[in-house]
Protein backbone atom coordinates (compact mmCIF):
# COMPACT_ATOMS: atom_id res chain seq x y z
CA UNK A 1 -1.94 17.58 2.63
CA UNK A 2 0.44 14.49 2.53
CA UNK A 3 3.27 16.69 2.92
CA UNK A 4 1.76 18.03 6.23
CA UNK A 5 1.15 14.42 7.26
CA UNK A 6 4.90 13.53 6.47
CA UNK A 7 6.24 16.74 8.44
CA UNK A 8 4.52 15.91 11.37
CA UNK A 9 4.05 11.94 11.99
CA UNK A 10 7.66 12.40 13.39
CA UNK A 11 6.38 14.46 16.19
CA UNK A 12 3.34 12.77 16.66
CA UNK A 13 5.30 9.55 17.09
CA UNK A 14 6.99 11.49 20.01
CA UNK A 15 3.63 12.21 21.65
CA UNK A 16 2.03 8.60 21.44
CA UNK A 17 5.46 7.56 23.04
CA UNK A 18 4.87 10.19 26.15
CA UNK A 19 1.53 9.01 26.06
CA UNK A 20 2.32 5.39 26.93
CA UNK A 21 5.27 6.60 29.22
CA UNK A 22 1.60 8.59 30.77
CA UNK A 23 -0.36 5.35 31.44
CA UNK A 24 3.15 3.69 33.15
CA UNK A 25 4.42 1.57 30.07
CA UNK A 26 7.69 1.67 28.32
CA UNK A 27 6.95 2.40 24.98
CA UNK A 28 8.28 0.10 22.26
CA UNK A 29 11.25 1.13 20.38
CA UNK A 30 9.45 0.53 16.62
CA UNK A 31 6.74 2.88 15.65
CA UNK A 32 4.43 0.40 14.27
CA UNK A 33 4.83 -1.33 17.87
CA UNK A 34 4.09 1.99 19.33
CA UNK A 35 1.09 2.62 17.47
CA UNK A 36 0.04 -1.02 18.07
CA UNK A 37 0.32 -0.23 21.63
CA UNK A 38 -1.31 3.54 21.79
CA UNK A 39 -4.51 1.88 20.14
CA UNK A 40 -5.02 -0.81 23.12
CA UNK A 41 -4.00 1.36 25.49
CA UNK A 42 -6.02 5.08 24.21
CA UNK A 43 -8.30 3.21 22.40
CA UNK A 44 -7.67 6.03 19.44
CA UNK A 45 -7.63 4.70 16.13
CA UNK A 46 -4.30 5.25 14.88
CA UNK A 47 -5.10 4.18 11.17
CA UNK A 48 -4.22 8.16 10.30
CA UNK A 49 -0.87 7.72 12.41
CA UNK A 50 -0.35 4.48 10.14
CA UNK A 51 -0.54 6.03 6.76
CA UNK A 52 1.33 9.26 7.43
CA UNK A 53 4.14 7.11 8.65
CA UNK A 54 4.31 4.78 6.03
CA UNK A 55 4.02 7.60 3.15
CA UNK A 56 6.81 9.32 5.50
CA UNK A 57 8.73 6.23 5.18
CA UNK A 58 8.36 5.97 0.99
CA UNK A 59 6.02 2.68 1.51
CA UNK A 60 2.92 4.00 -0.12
CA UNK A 61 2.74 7.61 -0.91
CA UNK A 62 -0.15 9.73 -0.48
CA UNK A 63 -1.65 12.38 -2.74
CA UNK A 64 -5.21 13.75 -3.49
CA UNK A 65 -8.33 12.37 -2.05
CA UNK A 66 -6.88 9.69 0.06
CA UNK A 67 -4.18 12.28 1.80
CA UNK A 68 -7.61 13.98 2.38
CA UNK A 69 -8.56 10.98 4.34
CA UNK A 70 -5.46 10.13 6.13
CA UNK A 71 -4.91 13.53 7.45
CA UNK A 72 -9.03 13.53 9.00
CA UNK A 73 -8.22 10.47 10.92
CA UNK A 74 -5.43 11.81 11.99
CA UNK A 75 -6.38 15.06 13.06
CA UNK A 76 -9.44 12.85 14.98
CA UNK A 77 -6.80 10.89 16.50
CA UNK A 78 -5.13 13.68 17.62
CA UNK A 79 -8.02 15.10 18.98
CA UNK A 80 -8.99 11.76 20.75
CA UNK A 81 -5.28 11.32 22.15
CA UNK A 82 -5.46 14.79 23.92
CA UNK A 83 -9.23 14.06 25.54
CA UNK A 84 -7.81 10.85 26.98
CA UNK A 85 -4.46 12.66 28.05
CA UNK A 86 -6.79 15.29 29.95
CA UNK A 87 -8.10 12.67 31.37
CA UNK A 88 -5.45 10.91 32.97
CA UNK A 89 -5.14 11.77 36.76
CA UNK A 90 -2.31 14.30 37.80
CA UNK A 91 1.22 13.26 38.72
């Protein structure tokens, strides 16, 4: 599980970034900034986001049950980040 979390926070990063660039903001050039930002601006709860990139960064690795609970609030972050995308009026 915390090596699926490592492969992907990387891609998610990319995604909260197009996100922000969605609701007309510049996104910051740091992740942590950028995940500081997607939470005021989604309202998701990027705790999941937080922990895959630090363990994806060598800061605190994962492994058994808490990867268990990073990657569930992640995946519900994801989920949440793509309702409020939908939901964002069309270009």
């Amino acid at each position: 599980m915390a090596a699926l979390l490592e492969d992907s926070v990387s891609s998610m990063m990319v995604l909260l970034r197009a996100a922000l660039r969605v609701a007309g903001e510049e996104p910051p050039p740091e992740s942590t900034a950028v995940l500081d930002r997607a939470a005021l601006v989604t309202g998701i709860d990027t705790a999941g986001f937080r922990v895959a990139l630090r363990h994806a960064r060598g800061e605190a690795k994962l492994s058994g049950d808490a990867a268990v609970r990073a990657a569930g609030q992640y995946l519900d972050a994801v989920a949440r980040l793509a309702a409020w995308v939908d939901q964002q009026p069309a270009a």
